[in-house]
PDB file of N, CA and C in Angstrom:
ATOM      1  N   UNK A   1       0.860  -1.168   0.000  1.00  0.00           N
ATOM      2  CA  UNK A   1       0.000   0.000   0.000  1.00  0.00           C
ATOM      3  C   UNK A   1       0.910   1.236   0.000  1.00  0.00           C
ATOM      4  N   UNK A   2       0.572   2.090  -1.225  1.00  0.00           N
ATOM      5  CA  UNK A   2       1.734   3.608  -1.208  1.00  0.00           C
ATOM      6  C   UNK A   2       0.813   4.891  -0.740  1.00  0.00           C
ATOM      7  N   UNK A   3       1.335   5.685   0.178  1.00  0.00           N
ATOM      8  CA  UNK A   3       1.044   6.969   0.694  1.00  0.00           C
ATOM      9  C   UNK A   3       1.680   7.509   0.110  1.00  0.00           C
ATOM     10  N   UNK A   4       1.540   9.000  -0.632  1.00  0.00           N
ATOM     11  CA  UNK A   4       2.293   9.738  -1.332  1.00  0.00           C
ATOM     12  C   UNK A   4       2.299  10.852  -0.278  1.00  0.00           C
ATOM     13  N   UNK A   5       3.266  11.759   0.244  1.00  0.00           N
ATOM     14  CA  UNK A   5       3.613  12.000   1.241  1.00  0.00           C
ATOM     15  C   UNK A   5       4.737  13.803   0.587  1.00  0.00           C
ATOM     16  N   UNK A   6       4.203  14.915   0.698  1.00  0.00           N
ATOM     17  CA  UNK A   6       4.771  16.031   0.291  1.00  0.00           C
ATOM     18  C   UNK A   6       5.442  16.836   1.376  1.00  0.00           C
ATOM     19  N   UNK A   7       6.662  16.748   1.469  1.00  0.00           N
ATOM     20  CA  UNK A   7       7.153  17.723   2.721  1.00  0.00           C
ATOM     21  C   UNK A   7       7.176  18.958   2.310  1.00  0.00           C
ATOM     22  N   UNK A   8       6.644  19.586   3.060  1.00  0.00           N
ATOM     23  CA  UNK A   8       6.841  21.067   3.016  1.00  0.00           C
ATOM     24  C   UNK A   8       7.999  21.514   4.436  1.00  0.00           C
ATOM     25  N   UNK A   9       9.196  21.708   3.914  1.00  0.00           N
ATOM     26  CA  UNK A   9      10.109  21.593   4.913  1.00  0.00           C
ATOM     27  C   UNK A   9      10.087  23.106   5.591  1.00  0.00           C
ATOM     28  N   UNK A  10       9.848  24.072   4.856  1.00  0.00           N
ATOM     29  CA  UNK A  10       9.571  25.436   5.043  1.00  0.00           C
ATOM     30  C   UNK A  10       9.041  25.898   6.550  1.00  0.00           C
ATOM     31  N   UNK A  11       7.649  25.081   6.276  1.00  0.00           N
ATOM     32  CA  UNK A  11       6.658  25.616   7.485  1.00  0.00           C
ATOM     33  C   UNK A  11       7.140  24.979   8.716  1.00  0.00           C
ATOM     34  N   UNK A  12       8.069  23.764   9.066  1.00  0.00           N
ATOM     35  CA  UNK A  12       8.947  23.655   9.859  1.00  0.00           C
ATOM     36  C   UNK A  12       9.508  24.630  10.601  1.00  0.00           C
ATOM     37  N   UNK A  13      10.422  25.146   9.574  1.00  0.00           N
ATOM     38  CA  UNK A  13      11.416  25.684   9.892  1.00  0.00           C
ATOM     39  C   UNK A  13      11.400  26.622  11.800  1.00  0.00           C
ATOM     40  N   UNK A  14      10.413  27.521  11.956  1.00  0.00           N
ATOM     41  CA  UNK A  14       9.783  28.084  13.265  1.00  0.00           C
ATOM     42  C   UNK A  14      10.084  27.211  13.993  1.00  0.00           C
ATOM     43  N   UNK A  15       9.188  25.920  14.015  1.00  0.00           N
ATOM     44  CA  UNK A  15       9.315  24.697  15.177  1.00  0.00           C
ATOM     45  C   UNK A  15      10.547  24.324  15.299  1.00  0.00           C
ATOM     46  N   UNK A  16      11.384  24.202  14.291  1.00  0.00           N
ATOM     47  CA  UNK A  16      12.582  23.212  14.673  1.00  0.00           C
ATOM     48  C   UNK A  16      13.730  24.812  15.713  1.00  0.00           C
ATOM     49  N   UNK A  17      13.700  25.681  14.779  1.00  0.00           N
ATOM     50  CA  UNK A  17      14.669  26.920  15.773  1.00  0.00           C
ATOM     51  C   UNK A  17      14.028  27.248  16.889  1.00  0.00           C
ATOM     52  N   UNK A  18      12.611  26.855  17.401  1.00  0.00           N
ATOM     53  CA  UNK A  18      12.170  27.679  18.720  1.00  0.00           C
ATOM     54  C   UNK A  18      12.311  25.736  19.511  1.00  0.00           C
ATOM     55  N   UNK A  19      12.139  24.529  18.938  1.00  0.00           N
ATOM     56  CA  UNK A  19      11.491  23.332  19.778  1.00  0.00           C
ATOM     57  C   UNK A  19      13.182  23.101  20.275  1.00  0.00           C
ATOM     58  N   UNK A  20      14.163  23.166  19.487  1.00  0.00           N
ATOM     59  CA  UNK A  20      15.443  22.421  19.887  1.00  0.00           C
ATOM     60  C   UNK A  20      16.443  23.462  19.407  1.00  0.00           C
ATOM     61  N   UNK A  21      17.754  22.685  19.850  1.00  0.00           N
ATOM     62  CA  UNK A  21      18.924  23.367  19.423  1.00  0.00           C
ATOM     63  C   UNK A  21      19.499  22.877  18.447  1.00  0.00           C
ATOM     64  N   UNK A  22      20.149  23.534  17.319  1.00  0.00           N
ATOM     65  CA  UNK A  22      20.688  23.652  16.117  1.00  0.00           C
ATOM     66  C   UNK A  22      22.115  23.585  16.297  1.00  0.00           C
ATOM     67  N   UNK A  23      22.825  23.010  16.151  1.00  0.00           N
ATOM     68  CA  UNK A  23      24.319  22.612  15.451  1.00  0.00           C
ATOM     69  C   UNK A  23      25.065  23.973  15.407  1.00  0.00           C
ATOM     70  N   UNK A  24      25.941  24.522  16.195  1.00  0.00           N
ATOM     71  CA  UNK A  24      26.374  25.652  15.690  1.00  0.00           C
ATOM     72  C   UNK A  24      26.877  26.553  14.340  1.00  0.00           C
ATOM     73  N   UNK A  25      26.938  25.306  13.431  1.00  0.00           N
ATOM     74  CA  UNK A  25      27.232  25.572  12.136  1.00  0.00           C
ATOM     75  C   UNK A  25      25.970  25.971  11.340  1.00  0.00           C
ATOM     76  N   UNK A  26      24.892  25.752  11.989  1.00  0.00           N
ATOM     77  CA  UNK A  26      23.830  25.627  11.505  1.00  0.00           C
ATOM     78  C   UNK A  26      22.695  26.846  12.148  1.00  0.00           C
ATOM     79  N   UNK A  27      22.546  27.950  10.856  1.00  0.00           N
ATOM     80  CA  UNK A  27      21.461  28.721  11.094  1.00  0.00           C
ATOM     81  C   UNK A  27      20.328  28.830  10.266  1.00  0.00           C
ATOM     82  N   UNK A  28      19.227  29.595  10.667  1.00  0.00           N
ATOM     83  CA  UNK A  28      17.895  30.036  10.182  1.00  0.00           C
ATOM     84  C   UNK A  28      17.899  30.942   9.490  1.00  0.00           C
ATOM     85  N   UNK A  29      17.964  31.328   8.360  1.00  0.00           N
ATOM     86  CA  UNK A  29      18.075  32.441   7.714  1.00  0.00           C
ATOM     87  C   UNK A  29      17.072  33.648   8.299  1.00  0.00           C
ATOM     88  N   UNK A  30      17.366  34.887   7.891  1.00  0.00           N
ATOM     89  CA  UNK A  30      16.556  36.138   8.483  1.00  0.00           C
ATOM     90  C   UNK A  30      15.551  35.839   8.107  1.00  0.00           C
ATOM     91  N   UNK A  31      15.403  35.310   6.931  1.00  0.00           N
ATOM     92  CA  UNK A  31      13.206  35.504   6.530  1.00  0.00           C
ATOM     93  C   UNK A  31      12.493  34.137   7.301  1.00  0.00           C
ATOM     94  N   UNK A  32      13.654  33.196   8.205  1.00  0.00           N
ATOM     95  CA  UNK A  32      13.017  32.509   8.759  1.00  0.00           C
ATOM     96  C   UNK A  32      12.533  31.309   7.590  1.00  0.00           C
ATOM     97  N   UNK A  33      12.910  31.056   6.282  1.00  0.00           N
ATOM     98  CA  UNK A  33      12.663  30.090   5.224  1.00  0.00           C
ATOM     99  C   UNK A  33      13.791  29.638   4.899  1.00  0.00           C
ATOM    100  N   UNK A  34      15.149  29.920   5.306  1.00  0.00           N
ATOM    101  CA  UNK A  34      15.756  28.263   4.404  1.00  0.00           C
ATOM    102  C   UNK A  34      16.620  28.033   5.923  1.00  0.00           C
ATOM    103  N   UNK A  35      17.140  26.830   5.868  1.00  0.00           N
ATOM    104  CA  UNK A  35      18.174  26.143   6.655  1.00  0.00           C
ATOM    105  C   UNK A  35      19.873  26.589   5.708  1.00  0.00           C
ATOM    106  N   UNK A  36      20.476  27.367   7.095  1.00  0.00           N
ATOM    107  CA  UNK A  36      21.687  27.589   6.086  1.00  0.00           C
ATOM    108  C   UNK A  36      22.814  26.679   7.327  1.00  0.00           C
ATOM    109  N   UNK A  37      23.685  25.723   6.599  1.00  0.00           N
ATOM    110  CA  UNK A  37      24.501  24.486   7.380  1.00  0.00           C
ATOM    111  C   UNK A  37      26.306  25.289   6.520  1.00  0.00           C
ATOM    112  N   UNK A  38      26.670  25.235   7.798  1.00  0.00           N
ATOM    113  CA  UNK A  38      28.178  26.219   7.672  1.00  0.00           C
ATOM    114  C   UNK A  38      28.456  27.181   6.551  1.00  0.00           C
ATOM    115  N   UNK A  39      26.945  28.077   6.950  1.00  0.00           N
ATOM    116  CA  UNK A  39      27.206  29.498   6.337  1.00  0.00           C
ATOM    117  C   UNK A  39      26.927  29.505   4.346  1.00  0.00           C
ATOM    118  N   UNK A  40      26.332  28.230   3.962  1.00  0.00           N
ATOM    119  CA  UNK A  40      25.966  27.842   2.426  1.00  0.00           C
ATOM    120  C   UNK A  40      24.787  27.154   2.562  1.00  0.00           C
ATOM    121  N   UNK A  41      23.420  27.691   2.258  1.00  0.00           N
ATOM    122  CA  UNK A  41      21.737  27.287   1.765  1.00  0.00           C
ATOM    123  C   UNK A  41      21.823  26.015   1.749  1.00  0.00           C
ATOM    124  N   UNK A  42      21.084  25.147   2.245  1.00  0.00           N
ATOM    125  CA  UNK A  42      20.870  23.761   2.455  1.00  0.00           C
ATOM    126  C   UNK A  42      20.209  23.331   0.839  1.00  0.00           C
ATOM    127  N   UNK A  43      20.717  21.971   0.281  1.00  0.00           N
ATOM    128  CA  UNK A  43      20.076  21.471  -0.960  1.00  0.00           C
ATOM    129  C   UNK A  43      19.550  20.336  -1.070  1.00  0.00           C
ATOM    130  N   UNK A  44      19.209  19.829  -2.030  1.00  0.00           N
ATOM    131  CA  UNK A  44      19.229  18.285  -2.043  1.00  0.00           C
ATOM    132  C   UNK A  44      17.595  17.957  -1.037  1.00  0.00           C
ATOM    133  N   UNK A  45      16.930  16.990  -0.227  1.00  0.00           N
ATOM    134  CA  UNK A  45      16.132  17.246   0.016  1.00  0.00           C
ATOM    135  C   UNK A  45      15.394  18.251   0.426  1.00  0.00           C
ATOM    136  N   UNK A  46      15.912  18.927   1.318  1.00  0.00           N
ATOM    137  CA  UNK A  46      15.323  20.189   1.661  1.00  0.00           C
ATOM    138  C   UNK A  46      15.420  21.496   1.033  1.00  0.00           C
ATOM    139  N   UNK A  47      16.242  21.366  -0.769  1.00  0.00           N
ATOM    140  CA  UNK A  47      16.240  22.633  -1.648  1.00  0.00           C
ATOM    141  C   UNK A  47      14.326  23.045  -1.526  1.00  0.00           C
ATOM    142  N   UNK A  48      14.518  24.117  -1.510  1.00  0.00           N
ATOM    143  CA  UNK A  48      13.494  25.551  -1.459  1.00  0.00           C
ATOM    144  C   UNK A  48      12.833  25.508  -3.037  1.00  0.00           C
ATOM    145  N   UNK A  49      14.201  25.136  -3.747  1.00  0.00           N
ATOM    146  CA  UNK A  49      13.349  25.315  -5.316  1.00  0.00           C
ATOM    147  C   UNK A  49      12.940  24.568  -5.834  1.00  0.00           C
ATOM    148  N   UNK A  50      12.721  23.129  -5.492  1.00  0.00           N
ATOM    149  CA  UNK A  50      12.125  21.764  -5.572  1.00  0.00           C
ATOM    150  C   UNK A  50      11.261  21.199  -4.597  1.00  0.00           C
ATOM    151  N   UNK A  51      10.110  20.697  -5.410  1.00  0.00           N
ATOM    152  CA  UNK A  51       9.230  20.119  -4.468  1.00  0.00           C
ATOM    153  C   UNK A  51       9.433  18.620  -5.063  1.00  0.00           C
ATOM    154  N   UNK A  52       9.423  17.422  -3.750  1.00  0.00           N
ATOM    155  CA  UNK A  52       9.849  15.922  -4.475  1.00  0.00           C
ATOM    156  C   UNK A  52       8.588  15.454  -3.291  1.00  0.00           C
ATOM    157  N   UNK A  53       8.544  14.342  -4.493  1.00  0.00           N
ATOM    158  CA  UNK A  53       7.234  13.007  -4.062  1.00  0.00           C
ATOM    159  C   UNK A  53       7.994  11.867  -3.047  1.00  0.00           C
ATOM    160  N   UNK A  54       7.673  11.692  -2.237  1.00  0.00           N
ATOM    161  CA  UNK A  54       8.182  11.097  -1.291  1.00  0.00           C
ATOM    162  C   UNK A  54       7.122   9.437  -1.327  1.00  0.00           C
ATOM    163  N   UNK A  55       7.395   8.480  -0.699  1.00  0.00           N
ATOM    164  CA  UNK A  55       6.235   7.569  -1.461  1.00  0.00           C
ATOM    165  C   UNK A  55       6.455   6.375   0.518  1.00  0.00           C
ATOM    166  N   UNK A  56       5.826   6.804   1.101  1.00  0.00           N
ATOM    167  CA  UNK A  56       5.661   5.986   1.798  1.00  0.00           C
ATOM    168  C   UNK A  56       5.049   4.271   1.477  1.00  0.00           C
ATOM    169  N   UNK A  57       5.657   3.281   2.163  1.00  0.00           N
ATOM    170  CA  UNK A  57       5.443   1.932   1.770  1.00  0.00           C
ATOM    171  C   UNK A  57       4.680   1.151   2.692  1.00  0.00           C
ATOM    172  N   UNK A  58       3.900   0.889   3.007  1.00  0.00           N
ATOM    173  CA  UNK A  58       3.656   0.063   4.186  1.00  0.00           C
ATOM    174  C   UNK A  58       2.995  -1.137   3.821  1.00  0.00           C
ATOM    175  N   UNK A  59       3.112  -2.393   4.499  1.00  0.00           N
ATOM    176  CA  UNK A  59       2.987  -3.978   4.430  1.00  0.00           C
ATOM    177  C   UNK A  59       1.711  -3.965   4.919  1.00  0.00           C
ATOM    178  N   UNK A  60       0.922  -3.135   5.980  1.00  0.00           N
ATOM    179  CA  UNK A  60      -0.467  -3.654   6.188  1.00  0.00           C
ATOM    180  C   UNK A  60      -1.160  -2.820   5.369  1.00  0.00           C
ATOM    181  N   UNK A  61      -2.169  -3.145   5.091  1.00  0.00           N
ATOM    182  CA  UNK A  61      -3.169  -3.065   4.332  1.00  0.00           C
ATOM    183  C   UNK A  61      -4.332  -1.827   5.083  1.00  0.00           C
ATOM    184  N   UNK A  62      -4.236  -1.898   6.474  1.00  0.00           N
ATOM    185  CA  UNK A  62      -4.846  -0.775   7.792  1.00  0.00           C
ATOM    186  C   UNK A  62      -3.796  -0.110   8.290  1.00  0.00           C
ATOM    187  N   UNK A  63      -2.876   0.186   6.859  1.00  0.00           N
ATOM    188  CA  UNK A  63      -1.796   0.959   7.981  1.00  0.00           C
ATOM    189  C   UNK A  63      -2.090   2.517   8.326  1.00  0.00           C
ATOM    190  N   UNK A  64      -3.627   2.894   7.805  1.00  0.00           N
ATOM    191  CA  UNK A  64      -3.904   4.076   8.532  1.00  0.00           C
ATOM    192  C   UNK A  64      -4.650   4.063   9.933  1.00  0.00           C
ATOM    193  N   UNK A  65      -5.064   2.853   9.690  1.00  0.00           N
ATOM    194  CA  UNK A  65      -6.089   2.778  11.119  1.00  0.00           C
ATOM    195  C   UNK A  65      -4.728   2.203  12.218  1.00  0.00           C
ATOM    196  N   UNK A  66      -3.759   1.707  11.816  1.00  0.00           N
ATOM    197  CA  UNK A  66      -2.638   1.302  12.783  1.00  0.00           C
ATOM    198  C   UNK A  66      -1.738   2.816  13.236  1.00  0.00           C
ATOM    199  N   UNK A  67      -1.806   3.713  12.647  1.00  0.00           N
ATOM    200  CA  UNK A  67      -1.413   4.743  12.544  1.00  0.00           C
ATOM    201  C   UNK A  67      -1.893   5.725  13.785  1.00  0.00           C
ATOM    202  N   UNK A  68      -2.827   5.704  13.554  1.00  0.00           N
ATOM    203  CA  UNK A  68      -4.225   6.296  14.382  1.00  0.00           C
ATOM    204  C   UNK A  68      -4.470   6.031  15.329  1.00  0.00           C
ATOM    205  N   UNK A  69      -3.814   4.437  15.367  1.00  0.00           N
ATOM    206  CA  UNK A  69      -4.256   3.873  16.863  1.00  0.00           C
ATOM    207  C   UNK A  69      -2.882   4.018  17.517  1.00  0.00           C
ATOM    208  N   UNK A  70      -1.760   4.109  17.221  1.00  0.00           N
ATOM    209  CA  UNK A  70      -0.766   3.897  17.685  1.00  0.00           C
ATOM    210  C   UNK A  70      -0.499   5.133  18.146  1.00  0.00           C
ATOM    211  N   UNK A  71      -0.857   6.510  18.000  1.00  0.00           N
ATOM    212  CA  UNK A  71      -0.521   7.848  17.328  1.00  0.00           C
ATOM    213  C   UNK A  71      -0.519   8.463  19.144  1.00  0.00           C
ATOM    214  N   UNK A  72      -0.919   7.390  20.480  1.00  0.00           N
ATOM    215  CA  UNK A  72      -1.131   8.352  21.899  1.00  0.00           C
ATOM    216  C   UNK A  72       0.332   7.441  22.293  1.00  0.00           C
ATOM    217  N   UNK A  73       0.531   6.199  21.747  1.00  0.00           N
ATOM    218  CA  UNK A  73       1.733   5.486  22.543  1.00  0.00           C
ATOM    219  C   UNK A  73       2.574   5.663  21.723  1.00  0.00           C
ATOM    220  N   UNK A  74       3.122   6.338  20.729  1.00  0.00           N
ATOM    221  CA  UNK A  74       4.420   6.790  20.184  1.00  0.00           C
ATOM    222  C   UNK A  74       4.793   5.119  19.321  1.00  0.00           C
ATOM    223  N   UNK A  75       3.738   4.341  19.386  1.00  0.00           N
ATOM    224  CA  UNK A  75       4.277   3.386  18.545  1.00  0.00           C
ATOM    225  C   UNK A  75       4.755   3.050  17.017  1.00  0.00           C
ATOM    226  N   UNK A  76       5.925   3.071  16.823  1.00  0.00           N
ATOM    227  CA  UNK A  76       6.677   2.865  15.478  1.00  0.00           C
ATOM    228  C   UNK A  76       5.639   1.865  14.291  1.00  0.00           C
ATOM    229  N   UNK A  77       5.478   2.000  13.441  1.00  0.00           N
ATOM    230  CA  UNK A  77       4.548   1.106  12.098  1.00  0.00           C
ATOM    231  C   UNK A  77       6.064   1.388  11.291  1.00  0.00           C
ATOM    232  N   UNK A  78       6.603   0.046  10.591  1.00  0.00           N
ATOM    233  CA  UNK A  78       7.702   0.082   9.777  1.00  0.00           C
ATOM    234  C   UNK A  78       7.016  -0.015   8.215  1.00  0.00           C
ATOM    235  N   UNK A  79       8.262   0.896   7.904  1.00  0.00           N
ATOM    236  CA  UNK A  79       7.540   1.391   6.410  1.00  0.00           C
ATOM    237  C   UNK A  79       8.536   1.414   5.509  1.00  0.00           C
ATOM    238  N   UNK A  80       8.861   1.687   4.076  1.00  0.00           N
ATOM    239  CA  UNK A  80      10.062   1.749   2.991  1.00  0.00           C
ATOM    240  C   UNK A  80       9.558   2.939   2.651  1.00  0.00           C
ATOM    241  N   UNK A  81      10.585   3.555   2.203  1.00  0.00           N
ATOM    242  CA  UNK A  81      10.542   4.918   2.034  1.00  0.00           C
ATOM    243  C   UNK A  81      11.076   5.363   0.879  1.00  0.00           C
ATOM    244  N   UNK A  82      10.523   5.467  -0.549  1.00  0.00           N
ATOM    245  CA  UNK A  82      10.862   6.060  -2.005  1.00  0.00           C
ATOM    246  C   UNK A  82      11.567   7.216  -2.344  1.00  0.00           C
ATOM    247  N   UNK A  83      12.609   7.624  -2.118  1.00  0.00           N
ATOM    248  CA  UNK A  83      12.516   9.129  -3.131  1.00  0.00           C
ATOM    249  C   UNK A  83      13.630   9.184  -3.886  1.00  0.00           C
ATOM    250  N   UNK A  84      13.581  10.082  -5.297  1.00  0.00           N
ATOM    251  CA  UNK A  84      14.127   9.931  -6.116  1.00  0.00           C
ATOM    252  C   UNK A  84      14.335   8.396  -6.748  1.00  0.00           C
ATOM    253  N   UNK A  85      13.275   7.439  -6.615  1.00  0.00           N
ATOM    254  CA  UNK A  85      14.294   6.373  -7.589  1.00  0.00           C
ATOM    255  C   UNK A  85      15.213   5.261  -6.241  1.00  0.00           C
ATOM    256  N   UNK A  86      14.789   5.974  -4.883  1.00  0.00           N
ATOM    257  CA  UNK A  86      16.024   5.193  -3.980  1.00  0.00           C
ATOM    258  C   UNK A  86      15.074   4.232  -3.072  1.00  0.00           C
ATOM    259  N   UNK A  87      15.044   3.459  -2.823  1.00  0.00           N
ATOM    260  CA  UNK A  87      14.185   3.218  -1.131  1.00  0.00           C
ATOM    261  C   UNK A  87      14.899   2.662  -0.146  1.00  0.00           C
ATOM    262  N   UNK A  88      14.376   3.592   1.172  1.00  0.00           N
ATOM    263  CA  UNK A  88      15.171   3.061   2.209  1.00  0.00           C
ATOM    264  C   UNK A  88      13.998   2.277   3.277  1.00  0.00           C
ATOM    265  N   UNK A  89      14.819   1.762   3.981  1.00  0.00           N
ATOM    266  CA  UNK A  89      14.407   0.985   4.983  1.00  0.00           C
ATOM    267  C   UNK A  89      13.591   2.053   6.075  1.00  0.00           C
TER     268      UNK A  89
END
């Protein structure tokens, strides 16, 4: 069963500089929209000028209702994970 799955890494960005700490090499740009990692714009998944299809995989067949149910005990559902052409574990 495939979930097609669109990150919008952008609207992140707020949560991750106010929820945790960042890598000292690693800042928030002024407009608060890109991730800049030792002072050069982050690329590759998280480029700004590309949007990529991400393709979640999952083996059950209720893996939304397992999702849903699992979603108060932090329980893990294992999945393969598509992008670009690659899948990971």
């Amino acid at each position: 069963m495939k979930k097609l799955v669109h990150i919008l890494f952008i609207s992140f960005l707020p949560f991750i500089s106010s929820a945790q700490s960042l890598p000292d090499q690693w800042t928030i740009s002024t407009d608060g929209h890109r991730m800049i990692t030792g002072g050069i714009p982050a690329t590759g998944l998280y480029d700004s000028a590309s949007i990529r299809s991400i393709y979640l995989n999952f083996s059950q067949a209720n893996y939304w209702q397992l999702l849903t149910q699992n979603y108060q005990t932090h329980t893990d559902l294992l999945a393969t994970m598509q992008v670009d052409g690659l899948t990971y574990d």
